[in-house]
PDB file of N, CA and C in Angstrom:
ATOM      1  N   UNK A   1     132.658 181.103  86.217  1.00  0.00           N
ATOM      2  CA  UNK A   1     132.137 180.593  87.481  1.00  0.00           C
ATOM      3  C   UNK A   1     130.668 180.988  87.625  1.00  0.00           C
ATOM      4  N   UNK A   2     129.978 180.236  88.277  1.00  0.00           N
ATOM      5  CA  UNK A   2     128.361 180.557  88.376  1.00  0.00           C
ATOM      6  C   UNK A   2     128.249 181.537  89.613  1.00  0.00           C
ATOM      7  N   UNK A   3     127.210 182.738  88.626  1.00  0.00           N
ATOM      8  CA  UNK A   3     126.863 183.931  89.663  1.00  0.00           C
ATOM      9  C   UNK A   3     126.747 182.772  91.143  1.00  0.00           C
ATOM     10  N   UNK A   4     126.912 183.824  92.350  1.00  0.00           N
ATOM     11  CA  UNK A   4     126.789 183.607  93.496  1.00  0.00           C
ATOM     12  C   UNK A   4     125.346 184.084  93.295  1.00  0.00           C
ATOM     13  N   UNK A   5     124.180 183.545  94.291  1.00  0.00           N
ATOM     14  CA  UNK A   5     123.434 184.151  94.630  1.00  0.00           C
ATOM     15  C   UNK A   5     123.274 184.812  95.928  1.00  0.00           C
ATOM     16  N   UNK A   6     123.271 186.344  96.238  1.00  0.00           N
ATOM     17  CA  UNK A   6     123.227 186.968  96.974  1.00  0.00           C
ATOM     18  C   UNK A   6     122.216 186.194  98.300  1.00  0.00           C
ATOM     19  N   UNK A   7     120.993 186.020  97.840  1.00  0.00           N
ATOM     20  CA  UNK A   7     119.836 185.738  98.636  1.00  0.00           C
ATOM     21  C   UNK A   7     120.486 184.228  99.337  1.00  0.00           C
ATOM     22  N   UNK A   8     121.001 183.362  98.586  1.00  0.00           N
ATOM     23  CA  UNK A   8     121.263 182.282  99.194  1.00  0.00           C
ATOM     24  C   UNK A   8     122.459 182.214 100.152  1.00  0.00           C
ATOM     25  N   UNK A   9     123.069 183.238  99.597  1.00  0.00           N
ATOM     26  CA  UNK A   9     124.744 183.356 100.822  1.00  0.00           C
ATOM     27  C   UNK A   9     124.075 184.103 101.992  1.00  0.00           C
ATOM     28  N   UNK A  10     122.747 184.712 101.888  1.00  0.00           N
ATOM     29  CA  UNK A  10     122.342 185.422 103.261  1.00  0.00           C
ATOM     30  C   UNK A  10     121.955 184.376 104.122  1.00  0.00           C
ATOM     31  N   UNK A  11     120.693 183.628 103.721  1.00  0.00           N
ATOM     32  CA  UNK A  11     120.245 182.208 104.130  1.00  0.00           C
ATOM     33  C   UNK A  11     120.841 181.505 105.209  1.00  0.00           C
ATOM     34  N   UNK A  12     122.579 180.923 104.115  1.00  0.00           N
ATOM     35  CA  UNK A  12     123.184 180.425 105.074  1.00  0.00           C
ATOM     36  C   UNK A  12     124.075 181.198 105.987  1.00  0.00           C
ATOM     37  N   UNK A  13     124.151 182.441 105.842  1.00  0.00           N
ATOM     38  CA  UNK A  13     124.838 183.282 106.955  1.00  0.00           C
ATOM     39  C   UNK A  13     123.937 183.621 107.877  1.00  0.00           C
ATOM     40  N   UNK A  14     122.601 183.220 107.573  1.00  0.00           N
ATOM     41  CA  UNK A  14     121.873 183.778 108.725  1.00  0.00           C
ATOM     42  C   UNK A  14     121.642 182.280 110.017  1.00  0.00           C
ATOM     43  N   UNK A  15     121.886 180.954 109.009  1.00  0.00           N
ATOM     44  CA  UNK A  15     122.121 179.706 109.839  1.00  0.00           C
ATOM     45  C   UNK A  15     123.314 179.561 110.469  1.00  0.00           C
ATOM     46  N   UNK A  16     124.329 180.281 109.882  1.00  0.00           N
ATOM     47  CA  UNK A  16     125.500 180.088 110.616  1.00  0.00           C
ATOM     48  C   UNK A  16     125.140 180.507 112.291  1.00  0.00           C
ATOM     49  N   UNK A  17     125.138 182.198 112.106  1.00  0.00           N
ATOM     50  CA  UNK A  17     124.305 182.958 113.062  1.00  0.00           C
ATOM     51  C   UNK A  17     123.945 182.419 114.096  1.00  0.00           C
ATOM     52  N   UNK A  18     122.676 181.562 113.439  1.00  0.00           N
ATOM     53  CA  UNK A  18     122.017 180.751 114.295  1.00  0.00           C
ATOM     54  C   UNK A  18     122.216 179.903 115.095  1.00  0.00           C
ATOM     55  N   UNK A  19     123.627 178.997 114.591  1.00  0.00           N
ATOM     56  CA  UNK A  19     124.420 177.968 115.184  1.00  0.00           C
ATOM     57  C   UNK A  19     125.289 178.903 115.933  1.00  0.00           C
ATOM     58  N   UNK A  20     125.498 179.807 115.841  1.00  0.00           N
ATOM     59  CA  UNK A  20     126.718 180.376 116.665  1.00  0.00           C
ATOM     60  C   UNK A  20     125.797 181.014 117.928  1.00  0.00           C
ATOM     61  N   UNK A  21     124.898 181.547 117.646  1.00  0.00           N
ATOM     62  CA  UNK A  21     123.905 181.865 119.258  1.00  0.00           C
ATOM     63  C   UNK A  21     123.256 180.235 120.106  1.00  0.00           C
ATOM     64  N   UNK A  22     123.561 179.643 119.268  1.00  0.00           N
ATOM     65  CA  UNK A  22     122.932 178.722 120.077  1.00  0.00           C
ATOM     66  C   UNK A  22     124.098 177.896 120.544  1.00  0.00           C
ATOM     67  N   UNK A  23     125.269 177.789 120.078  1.00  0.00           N
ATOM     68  CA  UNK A  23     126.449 177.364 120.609  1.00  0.00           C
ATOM     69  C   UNK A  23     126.289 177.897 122.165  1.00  0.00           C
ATOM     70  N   UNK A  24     126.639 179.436 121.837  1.00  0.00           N
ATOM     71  CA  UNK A  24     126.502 180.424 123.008  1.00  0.00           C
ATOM     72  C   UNK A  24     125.501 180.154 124.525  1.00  0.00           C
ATOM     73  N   UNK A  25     124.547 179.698 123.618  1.00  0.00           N
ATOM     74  CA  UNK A  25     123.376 179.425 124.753  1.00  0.00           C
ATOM     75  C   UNK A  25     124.030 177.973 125.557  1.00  0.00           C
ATOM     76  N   UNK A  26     124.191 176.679 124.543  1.00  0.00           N
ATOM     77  CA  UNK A  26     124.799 175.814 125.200  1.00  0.00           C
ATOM     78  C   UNK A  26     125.882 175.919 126.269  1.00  0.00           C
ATOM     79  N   UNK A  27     126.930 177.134 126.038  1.00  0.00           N
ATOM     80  CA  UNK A  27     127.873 177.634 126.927  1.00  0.00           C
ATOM     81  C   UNK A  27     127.162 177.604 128.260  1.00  0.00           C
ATOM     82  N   UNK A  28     126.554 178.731 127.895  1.00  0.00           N
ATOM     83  CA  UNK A  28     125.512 179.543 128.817  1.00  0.00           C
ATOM     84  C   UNK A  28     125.015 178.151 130.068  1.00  0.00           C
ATOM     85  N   UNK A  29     124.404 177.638 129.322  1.00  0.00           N
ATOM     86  CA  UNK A  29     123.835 176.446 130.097  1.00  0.00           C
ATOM     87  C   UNK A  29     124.814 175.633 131.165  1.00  0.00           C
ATOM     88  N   UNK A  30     125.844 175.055 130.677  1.00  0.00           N
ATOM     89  CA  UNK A  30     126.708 174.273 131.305  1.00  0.00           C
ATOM     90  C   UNK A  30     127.659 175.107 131.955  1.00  0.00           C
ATOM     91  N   UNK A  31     127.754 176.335 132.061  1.00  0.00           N
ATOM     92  CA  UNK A  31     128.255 177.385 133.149  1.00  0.00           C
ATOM     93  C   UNK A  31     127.197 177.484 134.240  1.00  0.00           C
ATOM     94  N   UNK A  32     125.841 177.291 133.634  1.00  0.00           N
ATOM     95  CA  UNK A  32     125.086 177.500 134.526  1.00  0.00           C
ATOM     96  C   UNK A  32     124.622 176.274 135.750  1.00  0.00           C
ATOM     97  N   UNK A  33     124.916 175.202 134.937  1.00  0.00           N
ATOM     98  CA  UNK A  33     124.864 173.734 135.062  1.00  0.00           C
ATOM     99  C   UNK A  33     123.346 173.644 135.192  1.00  0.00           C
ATOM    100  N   UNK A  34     122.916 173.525 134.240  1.00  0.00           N
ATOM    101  CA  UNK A  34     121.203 173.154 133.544  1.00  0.00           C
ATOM    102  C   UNK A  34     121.775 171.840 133.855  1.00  0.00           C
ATOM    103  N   UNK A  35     120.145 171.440 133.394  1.00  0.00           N
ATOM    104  CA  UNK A  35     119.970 169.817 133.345  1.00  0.00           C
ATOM    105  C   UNK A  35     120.572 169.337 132.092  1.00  0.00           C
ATOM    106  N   UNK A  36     121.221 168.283 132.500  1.00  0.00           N
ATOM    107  CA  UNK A  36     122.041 167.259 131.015  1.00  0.00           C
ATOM    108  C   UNK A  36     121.168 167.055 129.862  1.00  0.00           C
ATOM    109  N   UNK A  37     119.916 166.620 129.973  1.00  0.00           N
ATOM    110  CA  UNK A  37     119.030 166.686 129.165  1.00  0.00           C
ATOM    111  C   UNK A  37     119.008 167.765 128.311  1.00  0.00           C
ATOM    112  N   UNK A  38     118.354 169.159 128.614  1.00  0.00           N
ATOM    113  CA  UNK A  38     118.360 169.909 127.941  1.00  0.00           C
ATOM    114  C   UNK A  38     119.703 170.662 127.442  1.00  0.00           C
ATOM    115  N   UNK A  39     120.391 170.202 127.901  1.00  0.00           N
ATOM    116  CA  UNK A  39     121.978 170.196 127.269  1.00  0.00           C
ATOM    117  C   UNK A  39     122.094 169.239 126.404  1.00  0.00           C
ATOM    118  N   UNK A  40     121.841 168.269 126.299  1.00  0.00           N
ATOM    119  CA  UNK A  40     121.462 167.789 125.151  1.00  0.00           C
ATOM    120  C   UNK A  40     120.566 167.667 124.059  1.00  0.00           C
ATOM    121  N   UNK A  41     119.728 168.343 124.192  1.00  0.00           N
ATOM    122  CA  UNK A  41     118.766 168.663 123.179  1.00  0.00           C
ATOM    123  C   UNK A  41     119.304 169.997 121.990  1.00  0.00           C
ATOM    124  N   UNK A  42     119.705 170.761 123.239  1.00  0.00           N
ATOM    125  CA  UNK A  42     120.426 172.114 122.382  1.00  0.00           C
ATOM    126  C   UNK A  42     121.194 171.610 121.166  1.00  0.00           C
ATOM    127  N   UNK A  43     122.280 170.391 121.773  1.00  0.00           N
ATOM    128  CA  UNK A  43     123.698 169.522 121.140  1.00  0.00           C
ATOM    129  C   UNK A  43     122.802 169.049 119.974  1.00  0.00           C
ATOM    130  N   UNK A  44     121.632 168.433 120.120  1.00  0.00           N
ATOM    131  CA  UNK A  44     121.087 167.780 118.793  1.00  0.00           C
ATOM    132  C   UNK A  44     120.446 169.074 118.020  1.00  0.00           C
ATOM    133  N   UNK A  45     120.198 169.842 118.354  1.00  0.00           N
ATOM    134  CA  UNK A  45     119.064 171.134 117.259  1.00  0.00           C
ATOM    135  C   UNK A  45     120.288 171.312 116.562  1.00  0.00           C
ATOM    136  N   UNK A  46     121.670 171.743 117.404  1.00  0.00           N
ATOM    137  CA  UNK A  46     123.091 172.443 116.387  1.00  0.00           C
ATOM    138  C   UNK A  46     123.312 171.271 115.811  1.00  0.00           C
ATOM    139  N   UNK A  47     123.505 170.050 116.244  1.00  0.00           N
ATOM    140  CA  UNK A  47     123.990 169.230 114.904  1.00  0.00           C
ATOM    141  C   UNK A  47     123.056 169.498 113.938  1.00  0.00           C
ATOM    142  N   UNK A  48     122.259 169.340 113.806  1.00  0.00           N
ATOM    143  CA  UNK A  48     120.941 169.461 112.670  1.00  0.00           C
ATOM    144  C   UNK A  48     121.050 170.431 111.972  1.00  0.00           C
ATOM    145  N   UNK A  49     121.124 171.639 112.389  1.00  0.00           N
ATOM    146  CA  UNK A  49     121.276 173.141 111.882  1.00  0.00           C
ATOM    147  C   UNK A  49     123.043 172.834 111.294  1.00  0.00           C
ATOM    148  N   UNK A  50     124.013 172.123 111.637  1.00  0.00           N
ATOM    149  CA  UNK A  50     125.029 172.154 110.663  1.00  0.00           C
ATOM    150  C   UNK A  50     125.033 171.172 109.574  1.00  0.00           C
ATOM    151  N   UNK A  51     123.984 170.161 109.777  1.00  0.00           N
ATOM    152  CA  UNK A  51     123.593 169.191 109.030  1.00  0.00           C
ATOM    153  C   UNK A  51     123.101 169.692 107.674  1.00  0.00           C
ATOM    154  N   UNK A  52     121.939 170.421 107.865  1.00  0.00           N
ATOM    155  CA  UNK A  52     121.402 171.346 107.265  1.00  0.00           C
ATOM    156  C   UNK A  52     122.203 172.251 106.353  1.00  0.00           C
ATOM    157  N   UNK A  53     122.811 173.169 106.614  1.00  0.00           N
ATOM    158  CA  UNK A  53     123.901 174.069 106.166  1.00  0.00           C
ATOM    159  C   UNK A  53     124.696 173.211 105.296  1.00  0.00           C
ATOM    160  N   UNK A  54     125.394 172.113 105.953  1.00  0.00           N
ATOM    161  CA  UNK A  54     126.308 171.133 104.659  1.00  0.00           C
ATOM    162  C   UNK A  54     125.233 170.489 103.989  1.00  0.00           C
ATOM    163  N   UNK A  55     124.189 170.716 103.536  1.00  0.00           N
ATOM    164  CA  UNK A  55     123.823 170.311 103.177  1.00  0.00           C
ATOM    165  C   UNK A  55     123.385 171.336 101.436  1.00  0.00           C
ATOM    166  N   UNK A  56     123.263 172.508 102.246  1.00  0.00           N
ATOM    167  CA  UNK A  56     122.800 173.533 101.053  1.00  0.00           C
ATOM    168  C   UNK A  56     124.195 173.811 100.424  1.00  0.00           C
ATOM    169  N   UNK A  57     125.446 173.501 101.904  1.00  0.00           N
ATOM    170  CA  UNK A  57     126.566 173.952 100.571  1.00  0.00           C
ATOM    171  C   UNK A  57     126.778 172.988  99.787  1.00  0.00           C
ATOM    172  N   UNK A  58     126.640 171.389 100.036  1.00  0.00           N
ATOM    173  CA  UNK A  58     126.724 170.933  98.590  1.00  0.00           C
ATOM    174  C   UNK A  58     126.121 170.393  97.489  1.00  0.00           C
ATOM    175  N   UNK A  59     124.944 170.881  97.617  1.00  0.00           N
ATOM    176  CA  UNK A  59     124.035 171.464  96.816  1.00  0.00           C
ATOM    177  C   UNK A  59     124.421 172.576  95.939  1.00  0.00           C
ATOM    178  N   UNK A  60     125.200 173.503  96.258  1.00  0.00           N
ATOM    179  CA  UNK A  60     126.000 174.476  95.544  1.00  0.00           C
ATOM    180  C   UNK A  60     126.880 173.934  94.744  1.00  0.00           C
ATOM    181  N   UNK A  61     127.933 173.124  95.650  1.00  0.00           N
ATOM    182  CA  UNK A  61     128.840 172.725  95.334  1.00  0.00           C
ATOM    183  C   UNK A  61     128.553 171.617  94.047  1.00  0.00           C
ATOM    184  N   UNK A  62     127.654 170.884  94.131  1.00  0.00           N
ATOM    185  CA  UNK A  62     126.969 170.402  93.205  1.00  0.00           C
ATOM    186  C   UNK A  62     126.236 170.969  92.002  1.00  0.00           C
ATOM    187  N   UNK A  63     126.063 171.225  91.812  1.00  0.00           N
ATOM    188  CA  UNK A  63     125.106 172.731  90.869  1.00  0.00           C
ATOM    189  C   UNK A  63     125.939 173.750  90.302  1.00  0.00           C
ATOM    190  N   UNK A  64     127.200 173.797  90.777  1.00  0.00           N
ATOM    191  CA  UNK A  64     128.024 175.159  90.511  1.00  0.00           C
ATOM    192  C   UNK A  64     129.323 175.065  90.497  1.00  0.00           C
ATOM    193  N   UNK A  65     130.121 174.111  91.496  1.00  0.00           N
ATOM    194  CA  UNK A  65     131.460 173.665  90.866  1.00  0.00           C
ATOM    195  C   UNK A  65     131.414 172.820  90.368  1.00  0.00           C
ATOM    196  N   UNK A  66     130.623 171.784  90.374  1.00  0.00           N
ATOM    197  CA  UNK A  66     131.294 170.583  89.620  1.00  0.00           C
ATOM    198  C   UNK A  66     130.644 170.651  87.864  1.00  0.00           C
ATOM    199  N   UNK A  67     129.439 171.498  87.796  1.00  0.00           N
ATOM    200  CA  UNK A  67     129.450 171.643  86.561  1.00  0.00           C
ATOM    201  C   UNK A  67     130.421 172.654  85.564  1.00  0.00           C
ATOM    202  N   UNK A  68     130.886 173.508  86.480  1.00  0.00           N
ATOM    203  CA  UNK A  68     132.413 174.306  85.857  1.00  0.00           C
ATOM    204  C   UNK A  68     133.219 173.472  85.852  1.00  0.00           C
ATOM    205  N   UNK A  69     133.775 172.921  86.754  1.00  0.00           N
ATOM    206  CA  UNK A  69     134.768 171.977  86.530  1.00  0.00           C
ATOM    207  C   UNK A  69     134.702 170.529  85.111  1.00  0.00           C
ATOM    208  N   UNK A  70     133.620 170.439  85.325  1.00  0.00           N
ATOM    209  CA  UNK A  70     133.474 169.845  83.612  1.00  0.00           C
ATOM    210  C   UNK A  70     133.073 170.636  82.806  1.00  0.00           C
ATOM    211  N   UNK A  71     132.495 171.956  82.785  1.00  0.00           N
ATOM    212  CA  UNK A  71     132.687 172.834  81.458  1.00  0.00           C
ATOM    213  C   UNK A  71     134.149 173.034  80.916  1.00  0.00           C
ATOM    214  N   UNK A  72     134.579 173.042  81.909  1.00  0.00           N
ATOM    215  CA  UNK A  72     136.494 173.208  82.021  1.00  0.00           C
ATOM    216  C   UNK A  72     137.462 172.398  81.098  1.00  0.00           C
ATOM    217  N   UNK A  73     136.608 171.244  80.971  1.00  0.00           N
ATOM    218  CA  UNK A  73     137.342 169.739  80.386  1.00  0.00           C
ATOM    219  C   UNK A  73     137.995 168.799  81.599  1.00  0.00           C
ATOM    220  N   UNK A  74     137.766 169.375  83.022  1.00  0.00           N
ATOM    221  CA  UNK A  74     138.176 168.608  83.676  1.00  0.00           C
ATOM    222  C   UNK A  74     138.086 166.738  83.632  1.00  0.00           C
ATOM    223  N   UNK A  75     138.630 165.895  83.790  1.00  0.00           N
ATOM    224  CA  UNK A  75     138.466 164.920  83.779  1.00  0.00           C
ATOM    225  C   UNK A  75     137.207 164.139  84.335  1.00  0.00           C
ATOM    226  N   UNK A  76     135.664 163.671  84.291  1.00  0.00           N
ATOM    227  CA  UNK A  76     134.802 163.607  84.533  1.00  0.00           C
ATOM    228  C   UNK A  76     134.888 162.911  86.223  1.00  0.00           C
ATOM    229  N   UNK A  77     135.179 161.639  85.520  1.00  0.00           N
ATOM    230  CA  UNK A  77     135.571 160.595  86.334  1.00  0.00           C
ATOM    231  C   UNK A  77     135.983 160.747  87.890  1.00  0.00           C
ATOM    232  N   UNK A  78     136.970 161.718  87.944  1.00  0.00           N
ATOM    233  CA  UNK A  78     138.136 162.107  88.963  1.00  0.00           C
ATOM    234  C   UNK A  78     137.123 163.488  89.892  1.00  0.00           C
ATOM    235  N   UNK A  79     136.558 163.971  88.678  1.00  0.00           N
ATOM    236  CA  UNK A  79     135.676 165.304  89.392  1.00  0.00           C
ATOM    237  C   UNK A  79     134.389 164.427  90.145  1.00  0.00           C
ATOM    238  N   UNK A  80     134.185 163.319  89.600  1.00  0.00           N
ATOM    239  CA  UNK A  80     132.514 162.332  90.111  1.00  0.00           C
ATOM    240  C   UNK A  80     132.851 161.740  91.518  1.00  0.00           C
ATOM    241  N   UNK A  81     134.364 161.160  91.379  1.00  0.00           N
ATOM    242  CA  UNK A  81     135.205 160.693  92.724  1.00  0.00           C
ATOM    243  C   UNK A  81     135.398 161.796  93.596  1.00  0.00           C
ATOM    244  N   UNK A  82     135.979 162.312  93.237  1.00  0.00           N
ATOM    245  CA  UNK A  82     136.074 163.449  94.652  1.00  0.00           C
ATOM    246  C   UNK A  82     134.634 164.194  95.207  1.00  0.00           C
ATOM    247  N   UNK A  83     134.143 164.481  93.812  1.00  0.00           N
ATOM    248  CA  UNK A  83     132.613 165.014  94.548  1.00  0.00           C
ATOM    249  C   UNK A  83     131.930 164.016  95.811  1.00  0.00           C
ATOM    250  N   UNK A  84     131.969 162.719  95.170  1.00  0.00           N
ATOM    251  CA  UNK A  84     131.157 161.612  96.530  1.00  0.00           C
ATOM    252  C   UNK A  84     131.628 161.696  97.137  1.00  0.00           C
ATOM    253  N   UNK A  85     133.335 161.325  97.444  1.00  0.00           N
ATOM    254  CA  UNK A  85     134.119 161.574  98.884  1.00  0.00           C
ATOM    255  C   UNK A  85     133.732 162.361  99.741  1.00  0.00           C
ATOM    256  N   UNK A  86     133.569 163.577  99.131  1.00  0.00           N
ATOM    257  CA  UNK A  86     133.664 165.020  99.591  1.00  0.00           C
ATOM    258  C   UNK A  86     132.325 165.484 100.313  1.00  0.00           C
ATOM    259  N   UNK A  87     131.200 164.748  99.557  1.00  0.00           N
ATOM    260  CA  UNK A  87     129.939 164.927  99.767  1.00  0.00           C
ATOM    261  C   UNK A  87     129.445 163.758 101.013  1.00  0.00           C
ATOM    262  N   UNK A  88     130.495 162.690 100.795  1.00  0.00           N
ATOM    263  CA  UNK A  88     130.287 161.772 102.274  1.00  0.00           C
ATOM    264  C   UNK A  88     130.442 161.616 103.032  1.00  0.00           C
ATOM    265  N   UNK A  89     131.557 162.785 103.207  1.00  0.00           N
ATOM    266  CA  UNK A  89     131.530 163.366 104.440  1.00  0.00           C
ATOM    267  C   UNK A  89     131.099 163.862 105.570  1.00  0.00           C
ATOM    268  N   UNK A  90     129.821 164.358 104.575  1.00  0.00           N
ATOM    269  CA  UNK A  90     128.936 165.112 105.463  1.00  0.00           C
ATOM    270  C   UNK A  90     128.237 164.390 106.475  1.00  0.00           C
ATOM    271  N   UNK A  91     127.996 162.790 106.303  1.00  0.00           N
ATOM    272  CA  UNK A  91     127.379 161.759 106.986  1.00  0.00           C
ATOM    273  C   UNK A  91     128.519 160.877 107.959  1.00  0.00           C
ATOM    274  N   UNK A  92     129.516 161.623 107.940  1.00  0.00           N
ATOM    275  CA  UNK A  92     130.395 160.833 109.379  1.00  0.00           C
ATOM    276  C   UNK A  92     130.773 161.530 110.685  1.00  0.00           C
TER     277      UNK A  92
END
């Protein structure tokens, strides 16, 4: 399996983080009953910031399982199909 890189699992733990305080703040807001607007702005920065994040993981996931999985002898084809599925997800 391909080393993990330390520096890059911090990265995205530090975006997770990020999405999770700003979740918080959104709470924050609509307890507080802010303006809809800026309740919605918050809603678009976190989509983005998870946009982002699926984005570096499959980039990993790309780069690091699927080339094990064909070092493996896995079946190419079947590993190329599920990778797009999997990866097109990220856009629905």
């Amino acid at each position: 399996m391909k080393e993990i890189d330390p520096v890059e699992v911090q990265q995205i733990l530090t975006r997770l983080k990020t999405i999770r305080g700003h979740i918080s703040g959104v709470e924050r807001m609509i307890e507080e009953e802010k303006k809809c607007e800026a309740i919605l702005l918050q809603l678009v920065a976190i989509r983005s910031a998870v946009h982002k994040v699926s984005t570096i993981v499959a980039q990993r996931y790309a780069n690091g399982c699927l080339i094990e999985a064909i070092d493996q002898g896995e079946d190419r084809q079947e590993i190329m199909n599920k990778a797009i599925e999997t990866i097109m997800k990220i856009n629905q």
